[in-house]
Structure formats: C-alpha cells, structure tokens
C-alpha atoms as a PDB file:
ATOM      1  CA  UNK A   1     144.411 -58.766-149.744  1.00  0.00           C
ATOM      2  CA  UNK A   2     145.359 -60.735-147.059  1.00  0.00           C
ATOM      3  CA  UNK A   3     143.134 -63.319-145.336  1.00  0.00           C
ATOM      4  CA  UNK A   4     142.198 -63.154-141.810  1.00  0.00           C
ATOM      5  CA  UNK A   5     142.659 -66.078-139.496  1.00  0.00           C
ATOM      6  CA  UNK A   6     139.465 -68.079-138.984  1.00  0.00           C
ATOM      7  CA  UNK A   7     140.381 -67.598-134.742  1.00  0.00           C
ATOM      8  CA  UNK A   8     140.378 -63.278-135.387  1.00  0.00           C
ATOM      9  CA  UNK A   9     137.683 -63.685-137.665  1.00  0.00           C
ATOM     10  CA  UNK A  10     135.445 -65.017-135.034  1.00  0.00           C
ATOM     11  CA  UNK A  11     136.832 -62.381-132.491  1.00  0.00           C
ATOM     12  CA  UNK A  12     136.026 -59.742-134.953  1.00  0.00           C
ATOM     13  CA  UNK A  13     131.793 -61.060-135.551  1.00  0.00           C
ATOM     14  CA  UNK A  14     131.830 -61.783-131.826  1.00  0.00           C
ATOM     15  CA  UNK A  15     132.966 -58.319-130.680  1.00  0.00           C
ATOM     16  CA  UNK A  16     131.273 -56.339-133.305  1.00  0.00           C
ATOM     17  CA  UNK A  17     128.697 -55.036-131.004  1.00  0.00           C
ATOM     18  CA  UNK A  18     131.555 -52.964-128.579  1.00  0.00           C
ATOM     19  CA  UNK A  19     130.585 -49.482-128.327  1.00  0.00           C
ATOM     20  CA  UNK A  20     133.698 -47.788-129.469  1.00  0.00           C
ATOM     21  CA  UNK A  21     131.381 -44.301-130.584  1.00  0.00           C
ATOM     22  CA  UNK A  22     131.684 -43.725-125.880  1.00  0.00           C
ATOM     23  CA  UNK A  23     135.549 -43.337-126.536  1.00  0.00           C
ATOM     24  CA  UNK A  24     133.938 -39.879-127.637  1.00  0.00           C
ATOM     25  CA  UNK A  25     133.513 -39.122-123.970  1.00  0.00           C
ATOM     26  CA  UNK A  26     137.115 -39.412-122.904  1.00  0.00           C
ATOM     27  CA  UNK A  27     137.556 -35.582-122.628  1.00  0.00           C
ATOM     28  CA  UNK A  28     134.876 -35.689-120.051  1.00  0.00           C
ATOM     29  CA  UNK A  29     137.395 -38.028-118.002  1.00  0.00           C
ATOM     30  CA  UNK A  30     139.998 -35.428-118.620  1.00  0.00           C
ATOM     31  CA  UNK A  31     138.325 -32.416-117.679  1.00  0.00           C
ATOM     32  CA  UNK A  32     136.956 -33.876-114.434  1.00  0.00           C
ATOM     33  CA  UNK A  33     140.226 -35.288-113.262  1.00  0.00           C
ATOM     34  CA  UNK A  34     141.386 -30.838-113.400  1.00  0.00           C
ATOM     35  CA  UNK A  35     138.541 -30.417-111.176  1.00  0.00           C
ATOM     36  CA  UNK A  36     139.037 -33.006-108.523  1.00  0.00           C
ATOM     37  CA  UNK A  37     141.062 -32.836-105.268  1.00  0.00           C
ATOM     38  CA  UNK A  38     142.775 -36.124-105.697  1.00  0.00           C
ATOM     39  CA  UNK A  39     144.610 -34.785-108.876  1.00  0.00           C
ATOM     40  CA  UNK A  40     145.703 -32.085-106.226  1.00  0.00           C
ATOM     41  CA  UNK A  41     146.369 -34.561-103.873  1.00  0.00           C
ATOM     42  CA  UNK A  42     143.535 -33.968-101.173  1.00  0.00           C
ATOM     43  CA  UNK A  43     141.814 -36.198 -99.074  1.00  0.00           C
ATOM     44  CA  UNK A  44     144.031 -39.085-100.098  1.00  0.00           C
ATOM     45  CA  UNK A  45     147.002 -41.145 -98.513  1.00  0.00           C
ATOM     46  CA  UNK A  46     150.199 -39.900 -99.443  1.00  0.00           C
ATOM     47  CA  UNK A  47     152.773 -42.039-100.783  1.00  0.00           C
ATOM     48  CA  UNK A  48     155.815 -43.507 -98.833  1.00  0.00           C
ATOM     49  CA  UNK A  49     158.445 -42.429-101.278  1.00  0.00           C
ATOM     50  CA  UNK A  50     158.181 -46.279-102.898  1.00  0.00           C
ATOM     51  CA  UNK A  51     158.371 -46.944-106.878  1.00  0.00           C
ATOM     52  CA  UNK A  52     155.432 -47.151-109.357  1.00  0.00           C
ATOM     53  CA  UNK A  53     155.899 -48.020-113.100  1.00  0.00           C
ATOM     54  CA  UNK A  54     153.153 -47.223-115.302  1.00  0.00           C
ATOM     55  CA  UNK A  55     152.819 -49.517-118.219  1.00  0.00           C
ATOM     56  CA  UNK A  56     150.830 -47.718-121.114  1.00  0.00           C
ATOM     57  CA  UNK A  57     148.236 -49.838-123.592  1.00  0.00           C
ATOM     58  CA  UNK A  58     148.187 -51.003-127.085  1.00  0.00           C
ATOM     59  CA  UNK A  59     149.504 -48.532-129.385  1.00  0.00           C
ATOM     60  CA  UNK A  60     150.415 -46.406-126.545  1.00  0.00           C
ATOM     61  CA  UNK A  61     153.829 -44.998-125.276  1.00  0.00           C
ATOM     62  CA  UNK A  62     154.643 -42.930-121.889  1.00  0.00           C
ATOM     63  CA  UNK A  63     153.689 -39.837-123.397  1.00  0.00           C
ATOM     64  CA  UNK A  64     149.817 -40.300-122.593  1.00  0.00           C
ATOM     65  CA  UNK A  65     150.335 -41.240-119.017  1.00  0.00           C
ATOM     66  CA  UNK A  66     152.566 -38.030-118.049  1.00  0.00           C
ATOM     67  CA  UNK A  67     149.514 -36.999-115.930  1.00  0.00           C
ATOM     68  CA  UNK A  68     149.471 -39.840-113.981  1.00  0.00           C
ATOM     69  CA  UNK A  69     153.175 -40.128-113.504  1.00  0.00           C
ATOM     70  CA  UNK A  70     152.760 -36.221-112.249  1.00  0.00           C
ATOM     71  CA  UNK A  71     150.051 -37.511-110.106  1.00  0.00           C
ATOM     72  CA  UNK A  72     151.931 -40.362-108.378  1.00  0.00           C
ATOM     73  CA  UNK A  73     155.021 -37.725-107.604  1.00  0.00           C
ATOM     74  CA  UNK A  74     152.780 -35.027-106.245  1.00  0.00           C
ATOM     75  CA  UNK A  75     151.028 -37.522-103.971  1.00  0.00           C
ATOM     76  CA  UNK A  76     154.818 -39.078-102.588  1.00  0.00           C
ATOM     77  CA  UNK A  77     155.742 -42.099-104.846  1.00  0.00           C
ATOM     78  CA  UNK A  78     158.689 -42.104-107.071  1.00  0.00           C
ATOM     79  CA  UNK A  79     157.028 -42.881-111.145  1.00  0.00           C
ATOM     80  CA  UNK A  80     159.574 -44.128-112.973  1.00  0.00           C
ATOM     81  CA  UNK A  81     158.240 -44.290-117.244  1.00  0.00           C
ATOM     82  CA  UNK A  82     157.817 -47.949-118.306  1.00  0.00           C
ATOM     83  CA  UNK A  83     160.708 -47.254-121.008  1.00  0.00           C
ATOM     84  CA  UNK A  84     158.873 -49.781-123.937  1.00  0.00           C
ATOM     85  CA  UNK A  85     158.634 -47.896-126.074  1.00  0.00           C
ATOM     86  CA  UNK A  86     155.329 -47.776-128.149  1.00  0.00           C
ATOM     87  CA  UNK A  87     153.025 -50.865-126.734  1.00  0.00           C
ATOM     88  CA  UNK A  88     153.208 -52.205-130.650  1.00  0.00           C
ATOM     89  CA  UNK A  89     155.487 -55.070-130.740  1.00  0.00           C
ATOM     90  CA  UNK A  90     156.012 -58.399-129.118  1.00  0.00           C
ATOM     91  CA  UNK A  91     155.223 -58.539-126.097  1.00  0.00           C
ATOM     92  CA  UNK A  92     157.756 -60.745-124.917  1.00  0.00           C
ATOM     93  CA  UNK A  93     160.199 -58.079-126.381  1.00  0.00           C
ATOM     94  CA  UNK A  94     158.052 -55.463-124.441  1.00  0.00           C
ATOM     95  CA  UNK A  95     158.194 -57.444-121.101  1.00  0.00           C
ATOM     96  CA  UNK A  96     162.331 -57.587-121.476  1.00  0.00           C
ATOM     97  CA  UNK A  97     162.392 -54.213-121.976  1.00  0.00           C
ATOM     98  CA  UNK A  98     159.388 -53.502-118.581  1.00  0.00           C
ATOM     99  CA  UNK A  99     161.693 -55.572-116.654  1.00  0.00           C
ATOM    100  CA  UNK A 100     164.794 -53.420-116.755  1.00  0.00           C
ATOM    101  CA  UNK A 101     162.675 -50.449-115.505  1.00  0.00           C
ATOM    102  CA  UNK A 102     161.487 -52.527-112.818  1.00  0.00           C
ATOM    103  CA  UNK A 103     164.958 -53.752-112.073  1.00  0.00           C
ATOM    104  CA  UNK A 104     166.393 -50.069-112.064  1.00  0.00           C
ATOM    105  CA  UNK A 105     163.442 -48.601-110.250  1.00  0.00           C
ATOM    106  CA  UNK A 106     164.245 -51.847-107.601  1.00  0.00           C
ATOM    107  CA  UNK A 107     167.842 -50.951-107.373  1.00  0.00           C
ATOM    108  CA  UNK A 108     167.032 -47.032-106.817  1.00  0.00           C
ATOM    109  CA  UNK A 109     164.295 -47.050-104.577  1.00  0.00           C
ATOM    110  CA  UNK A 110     165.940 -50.264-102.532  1.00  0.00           C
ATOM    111  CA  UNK A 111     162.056 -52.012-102.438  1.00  0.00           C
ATOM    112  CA  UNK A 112     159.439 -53.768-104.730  1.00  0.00           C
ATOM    113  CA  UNK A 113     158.190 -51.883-107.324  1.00  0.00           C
ATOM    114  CA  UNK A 114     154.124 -51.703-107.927  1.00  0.00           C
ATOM    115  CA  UNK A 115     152.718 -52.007-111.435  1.00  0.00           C
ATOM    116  CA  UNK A 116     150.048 -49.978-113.113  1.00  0.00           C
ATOM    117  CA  UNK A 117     148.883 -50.715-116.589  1.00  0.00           C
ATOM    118  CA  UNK A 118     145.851 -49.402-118.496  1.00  0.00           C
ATOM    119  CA  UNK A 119     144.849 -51.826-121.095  1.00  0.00           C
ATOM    120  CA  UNK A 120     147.124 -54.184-122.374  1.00  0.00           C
ATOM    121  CA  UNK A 121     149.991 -52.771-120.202  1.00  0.00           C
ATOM    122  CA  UNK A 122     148.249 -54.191-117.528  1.00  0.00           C
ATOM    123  CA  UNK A 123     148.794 -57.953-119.270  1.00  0.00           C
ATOM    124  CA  UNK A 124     152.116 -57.019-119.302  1.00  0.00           C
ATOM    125  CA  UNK A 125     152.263 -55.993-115.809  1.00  0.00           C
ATOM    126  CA  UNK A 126     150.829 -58.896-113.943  1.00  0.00           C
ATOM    127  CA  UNK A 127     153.050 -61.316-116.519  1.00  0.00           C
ATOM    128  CA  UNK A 128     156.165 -59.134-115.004  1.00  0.00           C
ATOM    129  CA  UNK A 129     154.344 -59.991-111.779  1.00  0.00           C
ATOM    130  CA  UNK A 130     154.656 -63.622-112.515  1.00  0.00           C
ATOM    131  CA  UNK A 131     158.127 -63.354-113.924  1.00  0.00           C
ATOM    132  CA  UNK A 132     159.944 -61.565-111.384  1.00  0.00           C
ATOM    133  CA  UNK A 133     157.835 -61.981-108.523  1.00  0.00           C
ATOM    134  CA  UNK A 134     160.832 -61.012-105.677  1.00  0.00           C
ATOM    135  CA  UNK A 135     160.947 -57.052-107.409  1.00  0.00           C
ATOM    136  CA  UNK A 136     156.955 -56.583-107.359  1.00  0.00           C
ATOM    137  CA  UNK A 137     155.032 -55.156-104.752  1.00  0.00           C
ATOM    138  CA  UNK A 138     151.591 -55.193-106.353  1.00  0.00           C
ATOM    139  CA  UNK A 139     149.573 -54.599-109.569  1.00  0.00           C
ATOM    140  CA  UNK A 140     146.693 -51.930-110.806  1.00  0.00           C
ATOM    141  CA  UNK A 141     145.339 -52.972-114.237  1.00  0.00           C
ATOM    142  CA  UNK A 142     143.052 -50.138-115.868  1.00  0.00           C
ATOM    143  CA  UNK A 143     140.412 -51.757-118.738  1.00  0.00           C
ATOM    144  CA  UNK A 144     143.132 -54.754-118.966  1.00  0.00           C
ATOM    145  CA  UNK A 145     141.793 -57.760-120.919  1.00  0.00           C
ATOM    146  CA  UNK A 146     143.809 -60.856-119.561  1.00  0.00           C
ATOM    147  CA  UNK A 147     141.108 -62.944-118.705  1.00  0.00           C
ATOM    148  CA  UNK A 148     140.633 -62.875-122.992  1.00  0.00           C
ATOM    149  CA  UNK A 149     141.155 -60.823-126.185  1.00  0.00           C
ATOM    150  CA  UNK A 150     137.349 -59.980-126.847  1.00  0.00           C
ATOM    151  CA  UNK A 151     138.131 -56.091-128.303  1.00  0.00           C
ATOM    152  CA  UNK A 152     136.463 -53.903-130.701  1.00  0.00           C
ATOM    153  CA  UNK A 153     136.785 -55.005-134.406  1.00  0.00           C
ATOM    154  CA  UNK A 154     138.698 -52.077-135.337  1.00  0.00           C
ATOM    155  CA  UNK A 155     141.624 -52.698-132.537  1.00  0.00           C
ATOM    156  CA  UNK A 156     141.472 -56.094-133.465  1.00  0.00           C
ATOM    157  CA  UNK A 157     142.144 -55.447-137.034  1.00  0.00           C
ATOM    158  CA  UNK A 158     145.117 -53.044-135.949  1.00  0.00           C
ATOM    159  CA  UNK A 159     146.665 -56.016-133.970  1.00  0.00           C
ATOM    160  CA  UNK A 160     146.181 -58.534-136.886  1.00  0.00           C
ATOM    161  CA  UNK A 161     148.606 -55.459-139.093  1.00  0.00           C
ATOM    162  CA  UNK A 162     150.807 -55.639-136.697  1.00  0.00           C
ATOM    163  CA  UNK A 163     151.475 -58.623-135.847  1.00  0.00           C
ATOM    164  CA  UNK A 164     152.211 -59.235-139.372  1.00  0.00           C
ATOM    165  CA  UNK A 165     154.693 -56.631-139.607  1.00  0.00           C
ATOM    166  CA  UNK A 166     156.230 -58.517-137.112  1.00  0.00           C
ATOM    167  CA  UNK A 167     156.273 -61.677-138.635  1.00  0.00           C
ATOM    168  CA  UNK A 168     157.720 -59.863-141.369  1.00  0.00           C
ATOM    169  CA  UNK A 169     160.568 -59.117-139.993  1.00  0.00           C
ATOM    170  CA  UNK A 170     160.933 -61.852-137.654  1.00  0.00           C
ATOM    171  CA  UNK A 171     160.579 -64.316-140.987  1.00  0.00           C
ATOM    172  CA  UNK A 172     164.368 -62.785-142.053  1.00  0.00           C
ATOM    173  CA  UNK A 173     165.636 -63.684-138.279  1.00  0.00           C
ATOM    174  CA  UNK A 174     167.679 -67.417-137.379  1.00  0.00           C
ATOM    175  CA  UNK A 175     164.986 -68.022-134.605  1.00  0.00           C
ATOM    176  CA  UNK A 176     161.984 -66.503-135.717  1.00  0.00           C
ATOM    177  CA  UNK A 177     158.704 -67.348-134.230  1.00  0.00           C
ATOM    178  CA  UNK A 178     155.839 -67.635-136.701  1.00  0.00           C
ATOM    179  CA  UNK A 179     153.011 -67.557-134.182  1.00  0.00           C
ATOM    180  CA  UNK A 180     154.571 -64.808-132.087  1.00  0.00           C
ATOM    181  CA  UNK A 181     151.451 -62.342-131.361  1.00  0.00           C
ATOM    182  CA  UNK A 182     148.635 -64.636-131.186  1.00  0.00           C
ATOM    183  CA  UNK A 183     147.336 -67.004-129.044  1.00  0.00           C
ATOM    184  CA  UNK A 184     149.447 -70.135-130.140  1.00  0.00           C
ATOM    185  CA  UNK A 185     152.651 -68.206-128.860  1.00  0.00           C
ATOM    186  CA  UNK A 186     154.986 -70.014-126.499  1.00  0.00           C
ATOM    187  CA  UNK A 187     156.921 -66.997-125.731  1.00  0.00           C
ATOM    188  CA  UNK A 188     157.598 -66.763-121.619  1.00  0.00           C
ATOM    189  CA  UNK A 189     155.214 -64.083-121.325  1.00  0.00           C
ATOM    190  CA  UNK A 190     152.195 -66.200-122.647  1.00  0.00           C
ATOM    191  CA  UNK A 191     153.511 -69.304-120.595  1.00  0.00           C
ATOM    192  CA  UNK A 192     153.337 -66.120-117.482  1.00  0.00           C
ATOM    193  CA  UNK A 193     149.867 -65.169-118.607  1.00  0.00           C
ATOM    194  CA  UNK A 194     148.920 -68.930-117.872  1.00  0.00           C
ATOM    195  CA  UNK A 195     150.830 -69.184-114.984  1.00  0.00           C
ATOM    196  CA  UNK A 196     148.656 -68.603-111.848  1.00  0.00           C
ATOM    197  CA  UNK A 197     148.721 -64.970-110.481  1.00  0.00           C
ATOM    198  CA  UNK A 198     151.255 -64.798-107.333  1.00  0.00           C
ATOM    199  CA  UNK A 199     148.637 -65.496-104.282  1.00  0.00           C
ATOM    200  CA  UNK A 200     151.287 -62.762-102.185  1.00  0.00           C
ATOM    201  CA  UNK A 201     150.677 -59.899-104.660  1.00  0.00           C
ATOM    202  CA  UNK A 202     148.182 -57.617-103.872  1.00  0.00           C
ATOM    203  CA  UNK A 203     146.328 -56.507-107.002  1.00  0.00           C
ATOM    204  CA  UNK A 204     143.487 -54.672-108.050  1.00  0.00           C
ATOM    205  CA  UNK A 205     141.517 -54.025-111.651  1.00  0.00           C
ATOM    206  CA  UNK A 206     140.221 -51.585-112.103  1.00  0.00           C
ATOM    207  CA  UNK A 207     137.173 -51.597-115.173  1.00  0.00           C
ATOM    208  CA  UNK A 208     134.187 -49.518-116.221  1.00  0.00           C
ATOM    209  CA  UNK A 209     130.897 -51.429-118.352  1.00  0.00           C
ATOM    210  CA  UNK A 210     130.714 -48.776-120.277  1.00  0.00           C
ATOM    211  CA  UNK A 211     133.925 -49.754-121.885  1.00  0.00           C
ATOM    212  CA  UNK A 212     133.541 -48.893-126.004  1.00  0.00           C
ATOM    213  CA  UNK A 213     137.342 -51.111-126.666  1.00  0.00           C
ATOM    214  CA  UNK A 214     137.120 -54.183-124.568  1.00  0.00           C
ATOM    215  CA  UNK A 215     134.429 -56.158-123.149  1.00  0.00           C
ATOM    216  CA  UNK A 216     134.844 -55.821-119.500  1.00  0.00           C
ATOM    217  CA  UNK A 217     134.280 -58.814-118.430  1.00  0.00           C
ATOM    218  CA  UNK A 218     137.830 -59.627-119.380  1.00  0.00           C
ATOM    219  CA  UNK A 219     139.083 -57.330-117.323  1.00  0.00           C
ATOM    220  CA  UNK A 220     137.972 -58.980-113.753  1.00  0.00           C
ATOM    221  CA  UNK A 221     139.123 -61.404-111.643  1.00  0.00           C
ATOM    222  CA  UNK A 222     135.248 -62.471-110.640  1.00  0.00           C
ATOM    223  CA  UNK A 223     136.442 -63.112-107.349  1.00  0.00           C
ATOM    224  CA  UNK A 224     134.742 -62.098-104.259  1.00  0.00           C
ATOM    225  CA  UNK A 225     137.496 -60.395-102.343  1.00  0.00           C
ATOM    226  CA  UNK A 226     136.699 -56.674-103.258  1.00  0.00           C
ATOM    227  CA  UNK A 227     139.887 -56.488-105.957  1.00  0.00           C
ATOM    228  CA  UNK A 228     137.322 -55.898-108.732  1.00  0.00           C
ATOM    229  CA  UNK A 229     136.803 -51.990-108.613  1.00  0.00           C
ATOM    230  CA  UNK A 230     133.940 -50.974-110.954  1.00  0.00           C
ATOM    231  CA  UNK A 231     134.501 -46.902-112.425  1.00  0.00           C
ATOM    232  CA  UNK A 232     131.911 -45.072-114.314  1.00  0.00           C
ATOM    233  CA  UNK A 233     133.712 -43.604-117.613  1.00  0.00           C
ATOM    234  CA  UNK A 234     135.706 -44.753-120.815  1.00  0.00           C
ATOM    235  CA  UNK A 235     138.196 -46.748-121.779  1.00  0.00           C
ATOM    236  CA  UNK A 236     140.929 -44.614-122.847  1.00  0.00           C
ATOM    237  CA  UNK A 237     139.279 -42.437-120.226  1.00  0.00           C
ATOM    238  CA  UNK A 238     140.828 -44.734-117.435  1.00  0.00           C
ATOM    239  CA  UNK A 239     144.326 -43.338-117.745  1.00  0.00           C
ATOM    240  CA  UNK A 240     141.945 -40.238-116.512  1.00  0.00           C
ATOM    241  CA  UNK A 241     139.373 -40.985-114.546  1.00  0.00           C
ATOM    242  CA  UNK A 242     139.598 -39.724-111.172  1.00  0.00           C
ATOM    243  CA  UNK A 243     137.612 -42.135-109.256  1.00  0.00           C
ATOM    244  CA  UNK A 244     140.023 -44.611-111.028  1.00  0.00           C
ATOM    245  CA  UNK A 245     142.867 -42.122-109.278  1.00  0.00           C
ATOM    246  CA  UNK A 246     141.558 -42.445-105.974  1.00  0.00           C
ATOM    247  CA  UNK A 247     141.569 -45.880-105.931  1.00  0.00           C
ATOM    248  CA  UNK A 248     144.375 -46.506-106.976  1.00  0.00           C
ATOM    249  CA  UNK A 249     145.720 -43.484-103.772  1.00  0.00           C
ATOM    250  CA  UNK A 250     144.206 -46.102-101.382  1.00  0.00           C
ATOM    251  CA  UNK A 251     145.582 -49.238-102.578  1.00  0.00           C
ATOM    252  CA  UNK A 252     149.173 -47.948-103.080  1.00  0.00           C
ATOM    253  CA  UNK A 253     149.035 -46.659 -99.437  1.00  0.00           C
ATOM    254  CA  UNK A 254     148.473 -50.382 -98.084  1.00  0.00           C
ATOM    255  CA  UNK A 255     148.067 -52.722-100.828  1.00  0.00           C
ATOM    256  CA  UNK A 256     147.675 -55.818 -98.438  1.00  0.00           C
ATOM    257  CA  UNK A 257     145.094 -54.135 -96.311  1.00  0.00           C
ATOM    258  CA  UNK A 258     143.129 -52.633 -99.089  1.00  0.00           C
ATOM    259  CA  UNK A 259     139.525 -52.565 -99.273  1.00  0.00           C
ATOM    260  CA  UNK A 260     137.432 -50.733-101.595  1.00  0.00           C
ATOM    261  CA  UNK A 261     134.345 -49.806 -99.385  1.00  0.00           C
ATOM    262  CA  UNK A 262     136.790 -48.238 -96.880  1.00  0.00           C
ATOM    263  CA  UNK A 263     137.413 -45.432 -99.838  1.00  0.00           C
ATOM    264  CA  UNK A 264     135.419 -42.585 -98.925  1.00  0.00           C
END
C-alpha cells in the first residue's frame, strides 16, 4: 500500500477532529432554501442583467449548483456554468479551462464577470481573480479553504488518490510535474494563490463554524471590513443555504458598497 506523505499525514492527525457526521444536515439547507422568499426572489435586489460564474468544489461538477444558477437568472443576472468539468484534476488545468468561461461570459455580457465558488471552487475563483484581474468584477467564496488545506481526513485521503492518478498520468507526459497537486507546486495558479488578493475586487466569504469538511477558519479573511459573512448550516449545505443566498443578492447588487449589517 502506498505511503502517505509525512506533510498529509500531519494534515490528516491534525484535522481528525472535523465533524463530518453535520454533513447529515444538508437536506435541512435544502428544504429551507424551498421555503424562503429569496429563492423566489423577494425582498432582495434584483440583478442588472451582469454575468456570474459559479465554480463548484472538490469532486463537484455544475450539476449540484443548477439551483443556484436558476436562482441567479430568476433574480436578473446572466449564470453562465463554470464548464470544468468535475473539480478533480489539476487545478491549474481547471483554472485554464474557468478562464474561457469567464472570457466568453466577458465577451457576451460586454462587462466583468463575478465569481462564486463553494469550497475549493472558490480557490479557484479568487486565483482567476488574480490572473485575469481586467474580466473580474468580484468574488463570493462559500466554505473555501485558501487561507490553508486543514480538511476532514476522509477528503484529505480522496485528494492524496487523486493526485496520484494524476501523477500517473502526468509521469508518461514530456513536461510532467511531479509535485503538481500539493503544496510544493509551482503551477501559475499556486504562484496566484500567493499573490496578494486584487485590493479593487470586492469580495466576500462566506463560512459557517459548524462546518463538518473544513475548518473554517481557513475560510476568512480575519479582516475587519465586514467581508467575513458568518451562516448557520453545513458545508455542502452552503451551495443551499438561504441566508448564504441572500447575501450573496446584496453583494452582487453593489459589490463596492456592500455591507453586511445593511442586509435585513
């Protein structure tokens, strides 16, 4: 069997008290997101017609996010599907592939595009923030570790598989890159994720404590200018949540004026 690294190992003892049994409570997320009036679209600002990509999480494709993308068209934005494919290969690869959404949603809608990514989509949205700076307008992340990768053993474990299935296969390739999904990378989208976040993007992230995947405190900015929007619910749940939802109404509607106590 193969080894772990001694740098997961330590992730894996660290993390091992996450309370992944609360992901059991996503359905409540779900069922009270049918019951409130933002998923209708009341009491909310309506959109101004501009483009939002939603970037789905680890292991995750567009599929899961179709009631969001509903959402953002009921309420007056244009969603456009992140078009990665299943969040389970290099990122740098995924990030290419983000960026010609973005680019097509830029070209179509004639503006910046805003971001929104639950989980690791989120990394990969504010390192396409970095990246491309000139086609973004702002960035949501939902539950999005990029302040460190302290997750649940078990989602660690899946990363470690594949990972190696892509070193596998990158091993056969001229210019392959044997430290490509880890923390040694020097892909562009790790040398992004170190880059300072653009000072003229608005951006908000969005987290909940009761997080069973990640440890939340990797998914805040700690910075006392009200971007930091605390959620009760799950995870997963996030892609759900409607408090999450409404949030994420008011910042769309004037990212640069934003503030979360002004959300009713």
């Amino acid at each position: 069997m193969t080894s772990w690294p001694k740098y997961l190992e330590e992730e894996f003892q660290a993390n091992s008290t996450l309370p992944l049994w609360r992901e059991a409570f996503l359905g409540i997320d779900w069922i009270a997101l049918r019951m409130s009036p933002v998923y209708r679209g009341i009491g909310i600002p309506r959109g101004d017609g501009s483009a939002v990509v939603v970037v789905p999480g680890f292991m995750g494709s567009d599929q899961y996010l179709g009631d969001m993308n509903a959402w953002l068209r009921r309420i007056g934005y244009v969603p456009y599907l992140s078009g990665i494919g299943r969040n389970a290969e290099c990122p740098d690869v995924l990030s290419l592939r983000l960026y010609e959404t973005i680019d097509r949603a830029y070209d179509e809608t004639g503006g910046p595009v805003h971001l929104i990514g639950h989980s690791l989509g989120g990394v990969l949205a504010r390192g396409a923030a970095v990246r491309w700076q000139d086609k973004v307008a702002s960035v949501t992340t939902m539950s999005s570790p990029f302040r460190g990768v302290r997750v649940h053993p078990f989602v660690l474990q899946t990363a470690y598989l594949v990972r190696g299935r892509i070193a596998q296969r990158r091993a056969r390739e001229p210019q392959s890159m044997p430290n490509c999904y880890s923390g040694f990378c020097t892909c562009d989208f790790l040398k992004a994720l170190r880059d300072d976040f653009p000072s003229d993007i608005p951006q908000i992230a969005i987290y909940t404590k009761t997080d069973g995947v990640v440890d939340w405190r990797c998914c805040i900015n700690e910075m006392d200018d009200g971007s930091d929007i605390e959620v009760p619910g799950t995870h997963i749940g996030l892609a759900f949540n409607p408090q999450a939802y409404k949030h994420i109404a008011y910042f769309l509607s004037a990212p640069e004026s934003y503030r979360q106590e002004d959300v009713a």
